[in-house]
Protein backbone atom coordinates (compact mmCIF):
# COMPACT_ATOMS: atom_id res chain seq x y z
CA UNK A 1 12.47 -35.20 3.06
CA UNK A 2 10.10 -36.02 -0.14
CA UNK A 3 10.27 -35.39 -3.34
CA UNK A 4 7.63 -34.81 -6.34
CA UNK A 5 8.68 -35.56 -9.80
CA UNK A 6 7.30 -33.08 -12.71
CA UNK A 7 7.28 -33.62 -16.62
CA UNK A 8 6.41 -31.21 -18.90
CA UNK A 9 3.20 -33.26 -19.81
CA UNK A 10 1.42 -32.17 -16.74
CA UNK A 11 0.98 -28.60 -17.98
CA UNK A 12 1.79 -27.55 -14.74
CA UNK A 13 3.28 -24.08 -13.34
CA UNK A 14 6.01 -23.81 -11.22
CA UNK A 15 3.39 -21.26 -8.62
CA UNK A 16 1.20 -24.70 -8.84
CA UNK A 17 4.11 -26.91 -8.19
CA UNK A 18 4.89 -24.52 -5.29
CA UNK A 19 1.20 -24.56 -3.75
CA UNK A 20 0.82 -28.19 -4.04
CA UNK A 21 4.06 -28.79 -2.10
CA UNK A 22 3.44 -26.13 0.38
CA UNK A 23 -0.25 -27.90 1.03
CA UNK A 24 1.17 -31.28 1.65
CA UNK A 25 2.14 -32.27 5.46
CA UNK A 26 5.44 -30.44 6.67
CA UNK A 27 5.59 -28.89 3.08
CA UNK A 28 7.77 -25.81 2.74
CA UNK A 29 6.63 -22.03 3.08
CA UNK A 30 7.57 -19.29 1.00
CA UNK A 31 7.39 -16.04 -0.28
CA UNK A 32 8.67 -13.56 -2.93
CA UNK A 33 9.92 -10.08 -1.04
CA UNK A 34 10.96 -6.97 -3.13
CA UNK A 35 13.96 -4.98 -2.46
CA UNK A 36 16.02 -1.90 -4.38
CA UNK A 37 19.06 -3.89 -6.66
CA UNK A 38 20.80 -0.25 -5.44
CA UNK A 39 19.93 0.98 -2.46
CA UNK A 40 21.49 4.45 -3.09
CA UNK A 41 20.16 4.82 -6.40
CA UNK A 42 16.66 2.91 -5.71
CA UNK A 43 15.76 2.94 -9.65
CA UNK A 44 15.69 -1.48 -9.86
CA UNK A 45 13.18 -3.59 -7.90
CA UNK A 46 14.48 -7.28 -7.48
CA UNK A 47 12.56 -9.55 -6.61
CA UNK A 48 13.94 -12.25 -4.07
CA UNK A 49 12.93 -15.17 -3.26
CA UNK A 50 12.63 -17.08 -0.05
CA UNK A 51 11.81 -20.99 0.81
CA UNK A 52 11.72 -22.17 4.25
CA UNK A 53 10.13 -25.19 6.67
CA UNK A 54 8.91 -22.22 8.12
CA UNK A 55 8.79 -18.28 7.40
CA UNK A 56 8.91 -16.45 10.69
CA UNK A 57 10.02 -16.89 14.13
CA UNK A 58 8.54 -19.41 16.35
CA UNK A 59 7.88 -17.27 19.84
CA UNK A 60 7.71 -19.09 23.25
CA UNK A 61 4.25 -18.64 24.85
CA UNK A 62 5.56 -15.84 27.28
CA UNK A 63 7.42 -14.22 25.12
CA UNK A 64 5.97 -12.92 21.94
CA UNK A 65 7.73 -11.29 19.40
CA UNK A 66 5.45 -8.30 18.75
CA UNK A 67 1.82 -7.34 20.78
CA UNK A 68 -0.54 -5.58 18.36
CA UNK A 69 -3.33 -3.77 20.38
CA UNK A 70 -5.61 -0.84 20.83
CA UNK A 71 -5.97 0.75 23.54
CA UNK A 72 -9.56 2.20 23.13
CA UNK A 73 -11.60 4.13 25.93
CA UNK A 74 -14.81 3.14 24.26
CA UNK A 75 -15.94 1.17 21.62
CA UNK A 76 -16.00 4.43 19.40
CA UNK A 77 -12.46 5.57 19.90
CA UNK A 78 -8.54 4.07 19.27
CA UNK A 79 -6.36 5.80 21.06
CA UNK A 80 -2.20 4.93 21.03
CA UNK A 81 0.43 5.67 18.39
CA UNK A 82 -0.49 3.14 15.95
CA UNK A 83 -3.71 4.69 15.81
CA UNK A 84 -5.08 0.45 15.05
CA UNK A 85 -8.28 -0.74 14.25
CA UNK A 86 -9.64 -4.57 13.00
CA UNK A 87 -12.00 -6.34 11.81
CA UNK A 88 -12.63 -9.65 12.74
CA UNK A 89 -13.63 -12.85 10.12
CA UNK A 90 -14.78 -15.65 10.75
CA UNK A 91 -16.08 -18.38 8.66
CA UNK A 92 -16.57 -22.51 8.56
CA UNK A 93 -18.80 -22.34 5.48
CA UNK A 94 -17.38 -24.51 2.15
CA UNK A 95 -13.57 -24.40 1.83
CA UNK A 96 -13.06 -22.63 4.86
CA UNK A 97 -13.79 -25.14 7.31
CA UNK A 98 -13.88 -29.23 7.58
CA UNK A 99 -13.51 -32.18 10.24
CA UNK A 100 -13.14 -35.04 7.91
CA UNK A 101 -11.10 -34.91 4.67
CA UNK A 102 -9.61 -37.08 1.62
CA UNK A 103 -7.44 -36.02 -0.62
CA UNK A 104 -7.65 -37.60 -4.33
CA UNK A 105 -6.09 -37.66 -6.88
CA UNK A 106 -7.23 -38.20 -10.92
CA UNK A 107 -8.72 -41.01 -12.19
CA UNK A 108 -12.46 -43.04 -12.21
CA UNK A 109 -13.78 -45.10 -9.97
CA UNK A 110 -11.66 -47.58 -8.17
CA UNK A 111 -8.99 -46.61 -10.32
CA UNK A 112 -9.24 -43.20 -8.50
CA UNK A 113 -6.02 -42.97 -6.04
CA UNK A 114 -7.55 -41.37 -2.67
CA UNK A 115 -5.93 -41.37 0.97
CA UNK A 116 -7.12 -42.56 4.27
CA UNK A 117 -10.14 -39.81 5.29
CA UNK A 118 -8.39 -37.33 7.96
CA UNK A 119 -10.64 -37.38 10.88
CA UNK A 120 -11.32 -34.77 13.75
CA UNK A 121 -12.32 -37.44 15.93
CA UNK A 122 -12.23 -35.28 18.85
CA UNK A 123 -14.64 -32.80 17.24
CA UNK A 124 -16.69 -35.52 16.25
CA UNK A 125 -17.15 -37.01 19.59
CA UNK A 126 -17.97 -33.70 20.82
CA UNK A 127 -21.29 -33.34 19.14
CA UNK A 128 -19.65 -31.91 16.15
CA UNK A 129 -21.26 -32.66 12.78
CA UNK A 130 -19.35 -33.87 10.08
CA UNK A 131 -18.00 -31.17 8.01
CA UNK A 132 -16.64 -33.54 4.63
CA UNK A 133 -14.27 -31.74 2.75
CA UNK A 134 -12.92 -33.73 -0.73
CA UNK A 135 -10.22 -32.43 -2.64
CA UNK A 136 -7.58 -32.69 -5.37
CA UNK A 137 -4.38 -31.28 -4.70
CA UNK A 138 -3.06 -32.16 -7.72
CA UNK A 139 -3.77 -34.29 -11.21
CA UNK A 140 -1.36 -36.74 -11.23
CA UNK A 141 -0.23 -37.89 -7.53
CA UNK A 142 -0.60 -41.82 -7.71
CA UNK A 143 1.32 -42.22 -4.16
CA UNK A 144 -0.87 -42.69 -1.40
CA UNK A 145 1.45 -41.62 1.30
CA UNK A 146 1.53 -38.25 -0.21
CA UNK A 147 -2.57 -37.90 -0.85
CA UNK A 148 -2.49 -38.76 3.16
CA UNK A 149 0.08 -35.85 3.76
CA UNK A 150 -2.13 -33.60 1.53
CA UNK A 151 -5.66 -34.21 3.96
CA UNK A 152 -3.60 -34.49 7.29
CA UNK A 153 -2.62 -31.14 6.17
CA UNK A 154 -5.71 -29.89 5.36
CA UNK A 155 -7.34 -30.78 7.76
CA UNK A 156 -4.56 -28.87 10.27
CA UNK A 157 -5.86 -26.38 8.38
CA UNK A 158 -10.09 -26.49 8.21
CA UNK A 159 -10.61 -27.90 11.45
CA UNK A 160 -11.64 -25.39 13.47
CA UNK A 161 -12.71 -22.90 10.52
CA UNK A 162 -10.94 -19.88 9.35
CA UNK A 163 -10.58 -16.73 11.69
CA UNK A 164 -8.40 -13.97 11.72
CA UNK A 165 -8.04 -10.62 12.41
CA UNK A 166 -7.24 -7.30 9.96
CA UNK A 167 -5.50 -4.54 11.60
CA UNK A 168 -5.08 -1.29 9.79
CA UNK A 169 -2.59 0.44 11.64
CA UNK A 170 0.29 3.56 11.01
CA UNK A 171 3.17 1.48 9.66
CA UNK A 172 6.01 3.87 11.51
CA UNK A 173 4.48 2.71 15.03
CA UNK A 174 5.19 -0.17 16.87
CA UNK A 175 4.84 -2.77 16.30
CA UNK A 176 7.06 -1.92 13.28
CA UNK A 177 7.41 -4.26 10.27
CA UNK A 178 10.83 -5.05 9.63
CA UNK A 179 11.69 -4.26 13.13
CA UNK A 180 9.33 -5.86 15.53
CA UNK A 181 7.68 -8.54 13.42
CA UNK A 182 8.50 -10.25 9.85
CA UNK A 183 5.83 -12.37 7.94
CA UNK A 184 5.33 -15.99 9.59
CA UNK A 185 6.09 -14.50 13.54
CA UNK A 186 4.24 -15.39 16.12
CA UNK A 187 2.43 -12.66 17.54
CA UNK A 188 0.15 -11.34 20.61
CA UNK A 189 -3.27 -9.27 20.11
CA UNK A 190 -4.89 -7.28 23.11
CA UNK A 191 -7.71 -5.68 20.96
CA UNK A 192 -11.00 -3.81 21.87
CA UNK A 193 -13.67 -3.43 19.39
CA UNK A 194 -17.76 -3.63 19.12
CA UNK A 195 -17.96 -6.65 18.77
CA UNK A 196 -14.89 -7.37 21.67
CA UNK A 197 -16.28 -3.59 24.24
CA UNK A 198 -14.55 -5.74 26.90
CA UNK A 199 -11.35 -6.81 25.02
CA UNK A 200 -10.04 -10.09 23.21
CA UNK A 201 -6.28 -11.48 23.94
CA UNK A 202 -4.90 -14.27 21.61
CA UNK A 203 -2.07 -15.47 20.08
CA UNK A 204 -1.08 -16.68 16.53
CA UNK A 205 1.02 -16.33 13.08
CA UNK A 206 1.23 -13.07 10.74
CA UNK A 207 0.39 -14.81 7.58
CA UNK A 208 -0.18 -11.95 5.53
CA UNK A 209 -0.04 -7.88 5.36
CA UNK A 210 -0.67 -4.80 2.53
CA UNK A 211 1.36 -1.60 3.02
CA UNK A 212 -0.36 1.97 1.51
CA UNK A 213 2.55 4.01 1.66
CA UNK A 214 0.24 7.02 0.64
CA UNK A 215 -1.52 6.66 3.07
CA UNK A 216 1.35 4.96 5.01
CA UNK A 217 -1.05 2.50 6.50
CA UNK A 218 -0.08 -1.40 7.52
CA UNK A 219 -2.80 -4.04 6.93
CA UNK A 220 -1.14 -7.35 9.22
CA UNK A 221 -3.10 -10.50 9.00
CA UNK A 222 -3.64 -12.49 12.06
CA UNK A 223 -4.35 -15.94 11.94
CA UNK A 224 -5.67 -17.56 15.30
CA UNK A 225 -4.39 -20.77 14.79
CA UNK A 226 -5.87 -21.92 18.35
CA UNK A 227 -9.38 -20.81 17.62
């Protein structure tokens, strides 16, 4: 457990609150999901909610919850009743990716609270070259335990850049949201693309999705947290 004390003098949010906590080391996940107050009558949105050490279900490496795939003949077709396609990103530029990392907090000089730098050391002795990342979490953290929770964290998170994949996909097809996969899951990806003609298997978290119901579309979010 650790706790964070707020006054009103900080002029902060509660969504900032929330993202600083859910930055630091172990910090909490969440997420606000919208339901009908009456599900006969479906004239109220509510909004609800949700707070966890972790959103989603942690799968066992032979098991995934949910494989999202195409099943292309070529790189010009997607065949298969989702009827999927992605796009790939990938990025280490500024913010997106770093191997060594402190965490500070307000303040001048030596009077500037700062944690231990966060080191990739494994990178490092690879060849790698330092990638310095430096960054406030939040204006008024004096503890240095907590700054170090803050860069161990991010660097969890920068180390080995940002990739993910987009899938736009027909949301009443397996895998189905709601059914086969919730935000946070672990997940399985067989996909074929141009830039994959001979196919790409991974595994990783759903961290994100957008639903066109016009269009009744499904945009999942892939992170490849082994990349």
């Amino acid at each position: 457990l650790f706790s964070r004390e707020y006054r009103l003098t900080d002029r902060r949010s509660v969504l900032q609150a929330l993202q600083e906590l859910s930055e630091a080391e172990s910090g909490p996940e969440w997420t606000i999901d919208v339901d009908w107050e009456d599900a006969d009558k479906r004239n109220v949105i509510q909004k609800i909610f949700r707070v966890r050490s972790r959103l989603g279900t942690a799968a066992p490496e032979s098991e995934p919850l949910a494989i999202f795939q195409t099943t292309a003949h070529s790189v010009f077709q997607t065949l298969g009743s989702a009827e999927a396609r992605y796009r790939f990103r990938q990025d280490y530029g500024l913010g997106k990716g770093a191997n060594y990392v402190v965490a500070y907090s307000s303040g001048q000089g030596e009077d500037q609270p700062s944690s231990t730098p966060a080191i990739a050391t494994e990178l490092l002795d690879a060849g790698f070259p330092i990638y310095e990342q430096h960054y406030q979490p939040a204006t008024d953290i004096i503890d240095t335990a907590a700054l170090n929770a803050h860069a161990q964290a991010e660097l969890a998170r920068r180390r080995n850049g940002w990739q993910a994949f987009h899938l736009e996909m027909r949301w009443d097809a397996y895998p189905r949201y709601g059914v086969d996969w919730q935000l946070g899951d672990d997940v399985a990806w067989q996909l074929i693309g141009h830039r994959h003609p001979g196919g790409i298997s991974g595994r990783g978290r759903v961290i994100g999705f957008s639903l066109d119901m016009q269009r009744q579309i499904i945009v999942p979010i892939l992170h490849n947290e082994e990349a």
